[in-house]
C-alpha atoms as a PDB file:
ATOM      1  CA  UNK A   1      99.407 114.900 119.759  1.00  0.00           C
ATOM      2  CA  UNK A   2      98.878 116.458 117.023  1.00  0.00           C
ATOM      3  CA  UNK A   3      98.469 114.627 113.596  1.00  0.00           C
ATOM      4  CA  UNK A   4      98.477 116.191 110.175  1.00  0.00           C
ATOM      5  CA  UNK A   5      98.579 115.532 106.838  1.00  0.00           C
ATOM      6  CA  UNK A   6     100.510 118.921 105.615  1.00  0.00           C
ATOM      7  CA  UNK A   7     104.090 119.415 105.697  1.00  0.00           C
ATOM      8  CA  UNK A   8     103.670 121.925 108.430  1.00  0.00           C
ATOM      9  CA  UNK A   9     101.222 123.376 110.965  1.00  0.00           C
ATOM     10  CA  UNK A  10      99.672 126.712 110.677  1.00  0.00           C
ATOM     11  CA  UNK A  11     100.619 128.795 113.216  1.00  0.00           C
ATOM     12  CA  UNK A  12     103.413 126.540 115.005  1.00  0.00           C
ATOM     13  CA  UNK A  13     107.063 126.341 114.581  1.00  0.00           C
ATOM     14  CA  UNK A  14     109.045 122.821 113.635  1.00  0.00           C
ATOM     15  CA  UNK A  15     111.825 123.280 115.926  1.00  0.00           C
ATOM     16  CA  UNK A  16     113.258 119.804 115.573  1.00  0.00           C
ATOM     17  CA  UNK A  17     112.649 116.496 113.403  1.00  0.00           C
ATOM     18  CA  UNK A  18     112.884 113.379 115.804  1.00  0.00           C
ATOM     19  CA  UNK A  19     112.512 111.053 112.476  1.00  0.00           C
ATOM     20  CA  UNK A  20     109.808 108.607 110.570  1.00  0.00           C
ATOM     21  CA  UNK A  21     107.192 106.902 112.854  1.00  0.00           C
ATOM     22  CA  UNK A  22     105.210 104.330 111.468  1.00  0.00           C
ATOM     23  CA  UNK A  23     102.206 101.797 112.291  1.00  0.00           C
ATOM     24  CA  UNK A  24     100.373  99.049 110.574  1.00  0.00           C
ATOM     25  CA  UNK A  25      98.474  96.207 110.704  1.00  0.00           C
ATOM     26  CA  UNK A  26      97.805  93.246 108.586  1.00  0.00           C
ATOM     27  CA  UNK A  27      94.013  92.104 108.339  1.00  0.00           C
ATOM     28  CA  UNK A  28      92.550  88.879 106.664  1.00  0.00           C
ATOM     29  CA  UNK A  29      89.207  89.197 105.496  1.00  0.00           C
ATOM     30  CA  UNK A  30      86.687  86.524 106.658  1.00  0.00           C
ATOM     31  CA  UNK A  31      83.651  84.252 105.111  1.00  0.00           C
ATOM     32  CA  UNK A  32      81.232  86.309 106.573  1.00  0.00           C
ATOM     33  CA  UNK A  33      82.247  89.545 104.585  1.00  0.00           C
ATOM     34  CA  UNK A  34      83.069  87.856 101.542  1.00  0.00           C
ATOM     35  CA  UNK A  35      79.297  86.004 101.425  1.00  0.00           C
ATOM     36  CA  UNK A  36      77.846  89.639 101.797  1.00  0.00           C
ATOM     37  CA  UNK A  37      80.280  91.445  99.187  1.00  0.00           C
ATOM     38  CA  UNK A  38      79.794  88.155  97.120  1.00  0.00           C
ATOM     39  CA  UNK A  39      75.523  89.274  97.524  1.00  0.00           C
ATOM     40  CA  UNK A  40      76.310  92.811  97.317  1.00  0.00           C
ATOM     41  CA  UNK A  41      78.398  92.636  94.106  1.00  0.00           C
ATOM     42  CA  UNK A  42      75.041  91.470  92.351  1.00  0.00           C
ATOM     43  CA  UNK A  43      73.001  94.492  93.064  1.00  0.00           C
ATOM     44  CA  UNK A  44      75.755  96.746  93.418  1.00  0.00           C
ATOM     45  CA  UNK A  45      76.083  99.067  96.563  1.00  0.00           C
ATOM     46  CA  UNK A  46      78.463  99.974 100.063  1.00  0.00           C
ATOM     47  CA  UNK A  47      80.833  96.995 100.672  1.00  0.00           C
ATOM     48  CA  UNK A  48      79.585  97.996 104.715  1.00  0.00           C
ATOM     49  CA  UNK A  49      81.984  94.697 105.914  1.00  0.00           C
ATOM     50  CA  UNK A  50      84.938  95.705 103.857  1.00  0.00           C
ATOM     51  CA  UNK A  51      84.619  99.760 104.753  1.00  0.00           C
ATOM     52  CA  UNK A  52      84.594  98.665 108.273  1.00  0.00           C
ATOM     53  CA  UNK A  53      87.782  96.365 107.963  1.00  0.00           C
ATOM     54  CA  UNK A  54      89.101  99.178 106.611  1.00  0.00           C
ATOM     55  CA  UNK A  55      88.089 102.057 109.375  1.00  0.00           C
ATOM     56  CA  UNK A  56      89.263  99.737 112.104  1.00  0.00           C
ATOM     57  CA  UNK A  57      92.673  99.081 110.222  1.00  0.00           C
ATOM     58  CA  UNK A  58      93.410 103.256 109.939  1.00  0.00           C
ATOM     59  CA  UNK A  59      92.753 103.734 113.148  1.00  0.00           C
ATOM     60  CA  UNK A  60      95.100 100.727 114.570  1.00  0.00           C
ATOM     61  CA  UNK A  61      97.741 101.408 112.042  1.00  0.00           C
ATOM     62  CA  UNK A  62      97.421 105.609 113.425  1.00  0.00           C
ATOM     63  CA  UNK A  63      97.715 104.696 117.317  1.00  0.00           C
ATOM     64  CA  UNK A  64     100.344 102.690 116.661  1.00  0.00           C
ATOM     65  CA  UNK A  65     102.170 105.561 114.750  1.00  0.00           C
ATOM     66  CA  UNK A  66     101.323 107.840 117.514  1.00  0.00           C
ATOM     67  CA  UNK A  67     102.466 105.812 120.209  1.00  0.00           C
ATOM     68  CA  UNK A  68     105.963 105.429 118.092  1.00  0.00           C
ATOM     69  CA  UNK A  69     105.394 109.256 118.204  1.00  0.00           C
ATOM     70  CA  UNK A  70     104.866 109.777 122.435  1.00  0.00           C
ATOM     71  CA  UNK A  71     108.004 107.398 122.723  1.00  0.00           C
ATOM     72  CA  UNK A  72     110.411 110.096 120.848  1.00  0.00           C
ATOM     73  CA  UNK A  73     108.943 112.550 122.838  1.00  0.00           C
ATOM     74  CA  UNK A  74     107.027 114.522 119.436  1.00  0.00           C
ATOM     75  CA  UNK A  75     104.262 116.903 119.582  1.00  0.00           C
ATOM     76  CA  UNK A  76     103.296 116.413 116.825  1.00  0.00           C
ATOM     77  CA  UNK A  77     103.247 114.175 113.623  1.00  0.00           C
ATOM     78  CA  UNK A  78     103.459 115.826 110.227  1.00  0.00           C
ATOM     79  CA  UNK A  79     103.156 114.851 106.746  1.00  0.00           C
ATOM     80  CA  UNK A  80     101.077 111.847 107.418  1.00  0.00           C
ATOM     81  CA  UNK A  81     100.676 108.938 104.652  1.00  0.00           C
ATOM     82  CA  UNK A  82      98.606 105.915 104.437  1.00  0.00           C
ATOM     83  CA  UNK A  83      99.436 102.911 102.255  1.00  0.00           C
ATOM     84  CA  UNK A  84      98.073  99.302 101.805  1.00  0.00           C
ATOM     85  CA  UNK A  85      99.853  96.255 100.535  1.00  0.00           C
ATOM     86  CA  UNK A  86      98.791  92.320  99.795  1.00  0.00           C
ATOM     87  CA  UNK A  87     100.538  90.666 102.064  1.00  0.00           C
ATOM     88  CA  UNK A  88      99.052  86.681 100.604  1.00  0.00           C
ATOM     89  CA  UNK A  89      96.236  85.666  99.414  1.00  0.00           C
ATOM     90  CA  UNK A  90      92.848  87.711 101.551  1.00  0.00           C
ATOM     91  CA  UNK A  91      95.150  89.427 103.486  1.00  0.00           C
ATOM     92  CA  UNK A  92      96.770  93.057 103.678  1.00  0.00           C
ATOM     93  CA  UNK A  93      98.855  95.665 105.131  1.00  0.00           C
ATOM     94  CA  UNK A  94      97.930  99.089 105.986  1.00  0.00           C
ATOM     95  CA  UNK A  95     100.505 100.976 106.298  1.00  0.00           C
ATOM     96  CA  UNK A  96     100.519 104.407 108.331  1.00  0.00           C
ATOM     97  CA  UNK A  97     103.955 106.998 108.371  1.00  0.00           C
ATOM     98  CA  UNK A  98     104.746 110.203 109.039  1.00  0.00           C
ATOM     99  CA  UNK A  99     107.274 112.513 110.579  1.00  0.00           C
ATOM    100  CA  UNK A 100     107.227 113.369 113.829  1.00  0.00           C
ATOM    101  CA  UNK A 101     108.391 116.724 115.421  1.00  0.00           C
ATOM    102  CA  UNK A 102     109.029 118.998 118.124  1.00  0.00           C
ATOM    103  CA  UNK A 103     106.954 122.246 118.435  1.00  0.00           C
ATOM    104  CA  UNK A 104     108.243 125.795 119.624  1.00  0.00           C
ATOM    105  CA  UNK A 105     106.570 126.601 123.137  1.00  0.00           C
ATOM    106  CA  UNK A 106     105.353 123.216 123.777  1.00  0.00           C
ATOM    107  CA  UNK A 107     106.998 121.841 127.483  1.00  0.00           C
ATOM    108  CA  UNK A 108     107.562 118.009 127.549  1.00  0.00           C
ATOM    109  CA  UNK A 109     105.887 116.218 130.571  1.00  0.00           C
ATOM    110  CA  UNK A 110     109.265 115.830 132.177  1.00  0.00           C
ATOM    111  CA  UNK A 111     109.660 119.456 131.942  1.00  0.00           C
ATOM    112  CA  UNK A 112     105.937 120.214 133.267  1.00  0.00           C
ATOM    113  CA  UNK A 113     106.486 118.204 136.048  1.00  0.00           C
ATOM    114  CA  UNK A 114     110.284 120.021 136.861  1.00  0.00           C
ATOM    115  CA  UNK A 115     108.687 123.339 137.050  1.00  0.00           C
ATOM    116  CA  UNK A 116     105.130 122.474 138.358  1.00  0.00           C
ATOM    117  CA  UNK A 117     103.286 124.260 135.582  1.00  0.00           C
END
């Protein structure tokens, strides 16, 4: 699958738009963390806790977009957005979206498995 940020792909031809796909997650943070950003807001520096959170909850919120993605059958995902939201109190959304497509020359599994290529 292919996952961009750009409203097209160099090279490759849209040939159909199968709609929005989106993932997310919703993360709490957790006393741990907050005792070391607490520490770490003294003397300044990397929140490494929070950055982590953070890696972890792009990379859930992606796969899940992507998966949303293999179900419509796309190639490939265009136009790709990230977001965040408080959800309550020490927790938030992260919000992934983008629009996923059809590519010229690209044969579906299905259609791979029809023809035996």
């Amino acid at each position: 699958m292919i996952v961009v940020n750009t409203e097209t792909i160099p090279g490759r031809e849209i040939t159909a738009v199968l709609g929005l796909v989106q993932g997310n997650t919703v993360r709490s943070k957790n006393v741990g963390r907050d005792i070391a950003a607490g520490f770490k807001n003294m003397v300044g520096g990397e929140l490494k806790g929070y950055t982590q959170l953070l890696v972890e909850s792009r990379r859930q919120s992606v796969e899940r977009m992507i998966s949303q993605g293999n179900e419509l059958g796309a190639d490939a995902i265009v136009n790709v957005r990230f977001t965040t939201s408080a959800v309550t109190s020490g927790a938030a959304e992260l919000y992934a979206y983008g629009t996923a497509v059809k590519l010229a020359g690209v044969e579906s599994p299905a259609m791979t498995e029809m023809t035996g290529a």
